[in-house]
Each structure stands twice: as C-alpha cells, then as structure tokens.
N, C-alpha and C. Protein backbone atom coordinates (compact mmCIF):
# COMPACT_ATOMS: atom_id res chain seq x y z
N UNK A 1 -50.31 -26.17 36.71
CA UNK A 1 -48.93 -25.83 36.40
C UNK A 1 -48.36 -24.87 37.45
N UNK A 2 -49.03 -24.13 37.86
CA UNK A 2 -48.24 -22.90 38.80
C UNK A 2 -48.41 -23.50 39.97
N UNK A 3 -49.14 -24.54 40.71
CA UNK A 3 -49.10 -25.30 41.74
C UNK A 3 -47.66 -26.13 41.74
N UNK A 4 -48.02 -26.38 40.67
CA UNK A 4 -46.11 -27.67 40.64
C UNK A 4 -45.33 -26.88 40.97
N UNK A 5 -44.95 -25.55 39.96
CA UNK A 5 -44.11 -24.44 40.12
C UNK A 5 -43.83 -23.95 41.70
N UNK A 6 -44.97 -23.75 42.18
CA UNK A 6 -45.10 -22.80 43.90
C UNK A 6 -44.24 -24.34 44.72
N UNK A 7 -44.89 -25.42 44.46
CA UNK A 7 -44.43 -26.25 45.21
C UNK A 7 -42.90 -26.62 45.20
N UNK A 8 -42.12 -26.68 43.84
CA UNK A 8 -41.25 -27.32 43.81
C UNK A 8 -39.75 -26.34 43.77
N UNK A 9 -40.34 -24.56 43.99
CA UNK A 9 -39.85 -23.21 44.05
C UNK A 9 -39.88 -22.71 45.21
N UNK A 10 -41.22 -22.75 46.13
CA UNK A 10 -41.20 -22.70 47.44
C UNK A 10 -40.42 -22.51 48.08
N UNK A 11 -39.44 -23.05 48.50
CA UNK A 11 -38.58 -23.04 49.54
C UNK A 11 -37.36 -21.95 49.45
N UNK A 12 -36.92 -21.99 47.92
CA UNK A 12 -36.15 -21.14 47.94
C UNK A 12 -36.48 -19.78 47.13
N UNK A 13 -37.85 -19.76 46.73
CA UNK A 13 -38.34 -18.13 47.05
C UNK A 13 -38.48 -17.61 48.17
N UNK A 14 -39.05 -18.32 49.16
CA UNK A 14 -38.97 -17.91 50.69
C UNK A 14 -37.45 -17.38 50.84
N UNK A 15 -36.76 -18.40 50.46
CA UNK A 15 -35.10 -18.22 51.22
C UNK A 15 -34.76 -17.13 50.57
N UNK A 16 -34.72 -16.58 49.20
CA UNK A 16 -34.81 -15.13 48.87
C UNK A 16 -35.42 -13.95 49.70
N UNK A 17 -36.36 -14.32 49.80
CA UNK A 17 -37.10 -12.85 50.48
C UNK A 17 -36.75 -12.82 51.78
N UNK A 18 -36.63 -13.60 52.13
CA UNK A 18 -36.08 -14.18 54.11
C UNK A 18 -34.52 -13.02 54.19
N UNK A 19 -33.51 -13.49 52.57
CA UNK A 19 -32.32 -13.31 52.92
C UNK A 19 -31.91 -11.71 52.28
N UNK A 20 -32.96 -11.13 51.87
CA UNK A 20 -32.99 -10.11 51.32
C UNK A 20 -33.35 -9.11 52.21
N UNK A 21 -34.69 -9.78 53.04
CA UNK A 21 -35.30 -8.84 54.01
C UNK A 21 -34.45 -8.73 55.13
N UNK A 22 -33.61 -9.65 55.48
CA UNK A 22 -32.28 -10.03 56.61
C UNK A 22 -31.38 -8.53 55.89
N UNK A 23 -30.62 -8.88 55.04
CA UNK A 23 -30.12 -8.08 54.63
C UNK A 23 -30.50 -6.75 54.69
N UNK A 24 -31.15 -6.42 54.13
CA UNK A 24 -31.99 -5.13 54.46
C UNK A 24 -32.12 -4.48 55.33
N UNK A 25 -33.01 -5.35 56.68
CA UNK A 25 -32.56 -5.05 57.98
C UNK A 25 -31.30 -4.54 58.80
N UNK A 26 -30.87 -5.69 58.22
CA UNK A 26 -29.52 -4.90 59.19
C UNK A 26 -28.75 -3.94 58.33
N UNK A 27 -28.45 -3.85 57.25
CA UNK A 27 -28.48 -2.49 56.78
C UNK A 27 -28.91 -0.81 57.41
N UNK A 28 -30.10 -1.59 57.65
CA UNK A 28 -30.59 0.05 58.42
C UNK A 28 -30.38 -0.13 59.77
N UNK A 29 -30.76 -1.25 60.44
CA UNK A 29 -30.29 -1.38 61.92
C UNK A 29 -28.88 -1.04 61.98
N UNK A 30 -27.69 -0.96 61.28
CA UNK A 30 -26.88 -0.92 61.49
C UNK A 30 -26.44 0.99 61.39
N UNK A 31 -27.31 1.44 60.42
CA UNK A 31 -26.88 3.12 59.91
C UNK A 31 -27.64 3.49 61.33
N UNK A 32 -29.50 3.47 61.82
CA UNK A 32 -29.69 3.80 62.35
C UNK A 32 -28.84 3.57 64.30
N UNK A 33 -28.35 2.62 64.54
CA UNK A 33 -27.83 2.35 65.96
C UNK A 33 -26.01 2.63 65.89
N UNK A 34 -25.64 2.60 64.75
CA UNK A 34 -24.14 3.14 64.81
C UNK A 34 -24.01 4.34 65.66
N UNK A 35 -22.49 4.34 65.86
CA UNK A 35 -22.13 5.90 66.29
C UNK A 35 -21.64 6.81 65.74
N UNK A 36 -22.34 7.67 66.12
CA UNK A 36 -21.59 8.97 64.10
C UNK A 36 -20.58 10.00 65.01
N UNK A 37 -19.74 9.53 65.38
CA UNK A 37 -18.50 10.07 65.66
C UNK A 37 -17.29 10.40 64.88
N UNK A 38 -17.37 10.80 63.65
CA UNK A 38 -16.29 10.71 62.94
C UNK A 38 -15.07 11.83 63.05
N UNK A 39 -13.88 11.24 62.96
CA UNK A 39 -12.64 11.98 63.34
C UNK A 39 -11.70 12.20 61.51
N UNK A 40 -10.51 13.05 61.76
CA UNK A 40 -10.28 12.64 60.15
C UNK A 40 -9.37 11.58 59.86
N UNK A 41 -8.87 10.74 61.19
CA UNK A 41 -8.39 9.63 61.05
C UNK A 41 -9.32 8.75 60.32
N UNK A 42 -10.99 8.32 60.85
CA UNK A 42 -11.77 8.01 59.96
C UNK A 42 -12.41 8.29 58.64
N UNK A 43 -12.41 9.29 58.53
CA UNK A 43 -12.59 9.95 57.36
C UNK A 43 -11.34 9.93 55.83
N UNK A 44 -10.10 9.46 56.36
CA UNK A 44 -9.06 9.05 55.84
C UNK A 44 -9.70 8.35 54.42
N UNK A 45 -8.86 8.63 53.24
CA UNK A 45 -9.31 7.37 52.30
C UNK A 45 -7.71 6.36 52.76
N UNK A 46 -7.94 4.98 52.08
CA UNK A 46 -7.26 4.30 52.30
C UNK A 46 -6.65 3.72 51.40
N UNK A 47 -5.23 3.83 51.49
CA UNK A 47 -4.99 3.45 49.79
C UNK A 47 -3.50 2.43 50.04
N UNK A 48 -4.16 1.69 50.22
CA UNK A 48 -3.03 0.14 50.16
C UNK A 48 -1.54 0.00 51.20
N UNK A 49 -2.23 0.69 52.41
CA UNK A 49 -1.10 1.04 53.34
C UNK A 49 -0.14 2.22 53.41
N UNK A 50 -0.35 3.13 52.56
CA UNK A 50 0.40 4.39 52.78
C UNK A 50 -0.33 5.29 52.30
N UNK A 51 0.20 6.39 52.66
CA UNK A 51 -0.83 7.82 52.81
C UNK A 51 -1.39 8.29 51.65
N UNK A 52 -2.60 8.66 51.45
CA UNK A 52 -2.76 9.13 50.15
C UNK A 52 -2.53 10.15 49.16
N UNK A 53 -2.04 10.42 48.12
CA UNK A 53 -1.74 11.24 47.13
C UNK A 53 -2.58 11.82 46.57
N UNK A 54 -2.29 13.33 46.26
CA UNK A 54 -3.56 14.10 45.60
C UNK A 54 -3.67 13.68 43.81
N UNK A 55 -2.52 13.17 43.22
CA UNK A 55 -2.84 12.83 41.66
C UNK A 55 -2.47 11.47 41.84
N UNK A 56 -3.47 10.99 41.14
CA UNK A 56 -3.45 9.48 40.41
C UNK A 56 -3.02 8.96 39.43
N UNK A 57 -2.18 10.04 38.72
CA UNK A 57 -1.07 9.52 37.63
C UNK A 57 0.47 9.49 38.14
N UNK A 58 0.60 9.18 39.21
CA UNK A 58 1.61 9.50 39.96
C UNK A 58 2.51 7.47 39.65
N UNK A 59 3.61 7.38 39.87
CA UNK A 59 4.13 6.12 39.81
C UNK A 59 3.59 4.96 40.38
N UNK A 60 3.43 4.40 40.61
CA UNK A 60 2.97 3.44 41.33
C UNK A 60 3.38 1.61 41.50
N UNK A 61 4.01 0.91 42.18
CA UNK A 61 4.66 -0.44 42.38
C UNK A 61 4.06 -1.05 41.89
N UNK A 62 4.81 -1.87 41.05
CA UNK A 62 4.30 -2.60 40.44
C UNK A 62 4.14 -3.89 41.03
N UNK A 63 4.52 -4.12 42.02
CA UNK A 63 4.45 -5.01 42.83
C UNK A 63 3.26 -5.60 43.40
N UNK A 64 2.16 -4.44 43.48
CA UNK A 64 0.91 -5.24 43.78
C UNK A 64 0.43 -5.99 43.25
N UNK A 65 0.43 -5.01 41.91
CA UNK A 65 -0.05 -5.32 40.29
C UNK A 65 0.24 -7.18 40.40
N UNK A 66 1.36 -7.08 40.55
CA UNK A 66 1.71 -8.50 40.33
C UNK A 66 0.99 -9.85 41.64
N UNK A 67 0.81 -9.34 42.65
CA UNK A 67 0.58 -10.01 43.56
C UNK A 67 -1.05 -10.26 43.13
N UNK A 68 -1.39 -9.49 42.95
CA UNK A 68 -3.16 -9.67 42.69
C UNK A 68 -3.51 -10.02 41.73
N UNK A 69 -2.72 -10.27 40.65
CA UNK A 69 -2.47 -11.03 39.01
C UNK A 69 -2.32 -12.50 39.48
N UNK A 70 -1.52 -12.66 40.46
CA UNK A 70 -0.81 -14.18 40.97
C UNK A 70 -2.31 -15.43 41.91
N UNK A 71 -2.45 -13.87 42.91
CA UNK A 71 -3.75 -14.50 43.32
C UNK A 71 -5.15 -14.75 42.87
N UNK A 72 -5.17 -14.14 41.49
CA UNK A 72 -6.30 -13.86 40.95
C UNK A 72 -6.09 -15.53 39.89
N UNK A 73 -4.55 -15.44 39.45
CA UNK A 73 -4.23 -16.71 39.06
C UNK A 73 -4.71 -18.21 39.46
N UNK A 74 -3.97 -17.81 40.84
CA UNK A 74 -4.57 -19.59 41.78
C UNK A 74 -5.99 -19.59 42.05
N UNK A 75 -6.60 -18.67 42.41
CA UNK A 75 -7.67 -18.57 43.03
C UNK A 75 -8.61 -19.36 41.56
N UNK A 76 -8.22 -18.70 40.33
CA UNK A 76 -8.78 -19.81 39.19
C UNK A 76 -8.86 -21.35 39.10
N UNK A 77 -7.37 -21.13 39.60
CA UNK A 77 -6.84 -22.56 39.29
C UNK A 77 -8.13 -23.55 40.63
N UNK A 78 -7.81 -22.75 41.40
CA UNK A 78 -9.18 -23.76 42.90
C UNK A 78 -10.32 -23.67 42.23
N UNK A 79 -10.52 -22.99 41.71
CA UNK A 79 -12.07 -22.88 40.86
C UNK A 79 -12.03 -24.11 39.81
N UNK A 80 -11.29 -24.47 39.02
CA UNK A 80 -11.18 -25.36 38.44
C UNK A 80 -11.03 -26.68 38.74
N UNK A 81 -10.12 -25.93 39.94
CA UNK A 81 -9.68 -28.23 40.54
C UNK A 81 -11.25 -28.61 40.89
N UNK A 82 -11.73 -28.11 42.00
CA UNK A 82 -12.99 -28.38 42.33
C UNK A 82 -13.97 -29.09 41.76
N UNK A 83 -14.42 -28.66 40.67
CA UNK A 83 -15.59 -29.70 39.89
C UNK A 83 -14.24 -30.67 39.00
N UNK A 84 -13.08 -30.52 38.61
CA UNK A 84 -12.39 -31.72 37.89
C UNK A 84 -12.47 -32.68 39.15
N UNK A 85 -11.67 -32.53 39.91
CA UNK A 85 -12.00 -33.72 41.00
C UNK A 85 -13.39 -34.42 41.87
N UNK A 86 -14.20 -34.03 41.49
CA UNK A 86 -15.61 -34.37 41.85
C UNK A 86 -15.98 -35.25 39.98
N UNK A 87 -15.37 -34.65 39.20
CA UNK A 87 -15.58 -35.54 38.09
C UNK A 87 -15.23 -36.43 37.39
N UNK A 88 -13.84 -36.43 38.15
CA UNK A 88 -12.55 -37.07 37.52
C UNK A 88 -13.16 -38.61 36.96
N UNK A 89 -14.12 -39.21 37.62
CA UNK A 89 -14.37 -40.82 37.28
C UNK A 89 -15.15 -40.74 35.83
N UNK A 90 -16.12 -39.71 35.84
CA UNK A 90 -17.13 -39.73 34.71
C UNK A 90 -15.92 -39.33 33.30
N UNK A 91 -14.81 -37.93 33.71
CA UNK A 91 -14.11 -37.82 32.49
C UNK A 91 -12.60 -38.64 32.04
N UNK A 92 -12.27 -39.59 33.36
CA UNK A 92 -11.52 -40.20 32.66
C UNK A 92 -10.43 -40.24 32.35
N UNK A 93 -9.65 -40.72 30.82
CA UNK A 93 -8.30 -39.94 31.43
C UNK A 93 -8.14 -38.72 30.48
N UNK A 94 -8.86 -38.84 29.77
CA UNK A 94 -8.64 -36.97 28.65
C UNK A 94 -9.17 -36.18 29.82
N UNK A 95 -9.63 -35.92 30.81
CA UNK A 95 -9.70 -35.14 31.73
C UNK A 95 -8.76 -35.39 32.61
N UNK A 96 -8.34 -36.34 32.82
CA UNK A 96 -7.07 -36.31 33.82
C UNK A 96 -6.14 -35.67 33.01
N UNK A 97 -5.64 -35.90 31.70
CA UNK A 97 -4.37 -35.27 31.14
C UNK A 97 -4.68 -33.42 31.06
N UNK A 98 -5.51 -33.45 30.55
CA UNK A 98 -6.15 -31.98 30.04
C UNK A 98 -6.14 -31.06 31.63
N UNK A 99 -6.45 -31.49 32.68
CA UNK A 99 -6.01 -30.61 33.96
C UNK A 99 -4.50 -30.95 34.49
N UNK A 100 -3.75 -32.10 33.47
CA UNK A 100 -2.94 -31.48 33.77
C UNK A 100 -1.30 -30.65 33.07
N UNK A 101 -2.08 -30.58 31.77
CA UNK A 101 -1.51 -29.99 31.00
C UNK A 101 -2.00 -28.46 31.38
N UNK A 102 -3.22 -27.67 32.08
CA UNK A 102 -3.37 -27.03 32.60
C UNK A 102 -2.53 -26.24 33.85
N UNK A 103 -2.23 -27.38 34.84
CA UNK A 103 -1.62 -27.38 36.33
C UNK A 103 0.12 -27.20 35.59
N UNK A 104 0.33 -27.71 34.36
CA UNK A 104 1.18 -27.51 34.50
C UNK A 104 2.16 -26.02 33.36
N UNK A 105 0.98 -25.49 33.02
CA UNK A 105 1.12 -23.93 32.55
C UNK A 105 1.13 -23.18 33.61
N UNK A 106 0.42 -23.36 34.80
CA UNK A 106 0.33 -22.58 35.55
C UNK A 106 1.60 -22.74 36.55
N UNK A 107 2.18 -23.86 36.81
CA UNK A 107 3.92 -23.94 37.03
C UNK A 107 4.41 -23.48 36.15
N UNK A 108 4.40 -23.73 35.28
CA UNK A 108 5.57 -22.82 34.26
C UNK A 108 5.51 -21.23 34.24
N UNK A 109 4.37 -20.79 34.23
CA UNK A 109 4.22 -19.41 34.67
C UNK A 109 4.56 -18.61 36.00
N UNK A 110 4.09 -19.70 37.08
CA UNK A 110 4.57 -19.52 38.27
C UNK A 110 6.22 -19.50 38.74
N UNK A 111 7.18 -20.37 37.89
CA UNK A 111 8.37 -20.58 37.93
C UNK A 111 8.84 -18.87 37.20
N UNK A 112 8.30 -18.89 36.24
CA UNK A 112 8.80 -17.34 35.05
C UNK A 112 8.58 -16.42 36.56
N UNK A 113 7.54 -16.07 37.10
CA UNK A 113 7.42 -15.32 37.85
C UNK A 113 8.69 -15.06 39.35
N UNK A 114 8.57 -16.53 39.44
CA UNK A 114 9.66 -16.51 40.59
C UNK A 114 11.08 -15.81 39.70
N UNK A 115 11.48 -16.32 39.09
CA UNK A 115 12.53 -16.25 38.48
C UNK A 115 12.44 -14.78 38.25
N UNK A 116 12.04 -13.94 37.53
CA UNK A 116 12.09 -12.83 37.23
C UNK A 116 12.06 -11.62 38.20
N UNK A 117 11.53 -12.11 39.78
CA UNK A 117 11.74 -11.45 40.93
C UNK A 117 10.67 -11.23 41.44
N UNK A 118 9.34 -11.13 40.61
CA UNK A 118 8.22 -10.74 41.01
C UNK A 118 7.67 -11.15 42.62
N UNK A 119 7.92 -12.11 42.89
CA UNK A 119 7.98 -12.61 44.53
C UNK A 119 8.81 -11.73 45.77
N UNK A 120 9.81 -11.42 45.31
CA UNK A 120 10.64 -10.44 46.20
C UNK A 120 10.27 -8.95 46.28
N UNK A 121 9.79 -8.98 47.51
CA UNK A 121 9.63 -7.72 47.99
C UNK A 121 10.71 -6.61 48.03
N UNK A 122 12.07 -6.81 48.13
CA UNK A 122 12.98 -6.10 48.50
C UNK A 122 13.43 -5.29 47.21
C-alpha cells in the first residue's frame, strides 16, 4: 500500500519540497544580498497614493470602497465562467440558463452602479 501511495504521490511531493525549498531560498538570498540603505522616503508607509494620516478614523472616499467591491465582483464572475464553459456540454441547457440568469444580475447591478455615479471619478 505505501508503495502505490510513494509511486502515484511521488512527483508532486517532490514538487512540494523542490517549491518550498526554492522559496525559502530566495527568501534569504534575497534579505542576505539586498542593500540596507534605507532613506525615509523608503521607510514611508503607503497608503493608496496620498500621504499618510496619523488617525484612522478620519473620512475616507468612498470611492475605492466601491472600485474594489466592483473588481472583487467580476473577478467572481471569471471564476465562474471558467469551469461553466468547459462544462457547458455535460450541463446543458439548465446550465446554460442558470449562468445566465447569473450574468445577468451582475448587469443589472453593474448598470445600478453606473447609474448612481459610482464609476465617476470627478
């Protein structure tokens, strides 16, 4: 039994320890051969393109909020098309309707959004 196991596991326990020990490596190859020059331009925290503030209850745009809600949106939606269209033959057409009674919440939401301004920067 643990022969079948080693044999038919093999390859990608290796590829674990291979990609771990890779990792690893350059991890430290990278702390030990860097250059430790730091200025307080580097030392800067970085906070979404403008300078940073000493309190964090301070106002804040809501505008990102929304942009990373939107992309966090589609970026689902590709997660989903992906295996429906690789399956589409096995499910047929209740899978054809059902993604796109899906595709098409996510227009309707996408339209609310436009509409309401959330797209405009200005």
């Amino acid at each position: 039994m643990t022969s079948e196991f080693l044999n038919d596991y093999l390859a990608i326990i290796l590829f674990l320890f291979v990609s771990f020990a890779l990792s690893l490596g350059f991890i430290i190859l990278n702390f030990l051969l860097s250059p430790k020059k730091p200025d307080p331009e580097k030392l800067s925290a970085y906070e979404c393109g403008f300078e940073a503030f000493s309190d964090s209850r301070m106002e804040f745009d809501v505008k990102f909020y929304l942009v990373a809600i939107l992309f966090v949106i589609f970026d689902l939606e590709i997660a989903f098309l992906f295996p429906w269209a690789i399956t589409l033959n096995n499910t047929g057409l209740f899978g054809f309707w059902s993604m796109m009674v899906f595709l098409s919440v996510l227009t309707v939401g996408f339209i609310y959004e436009w509409k309401k301004g959330a797209l405009d920067w200005e």
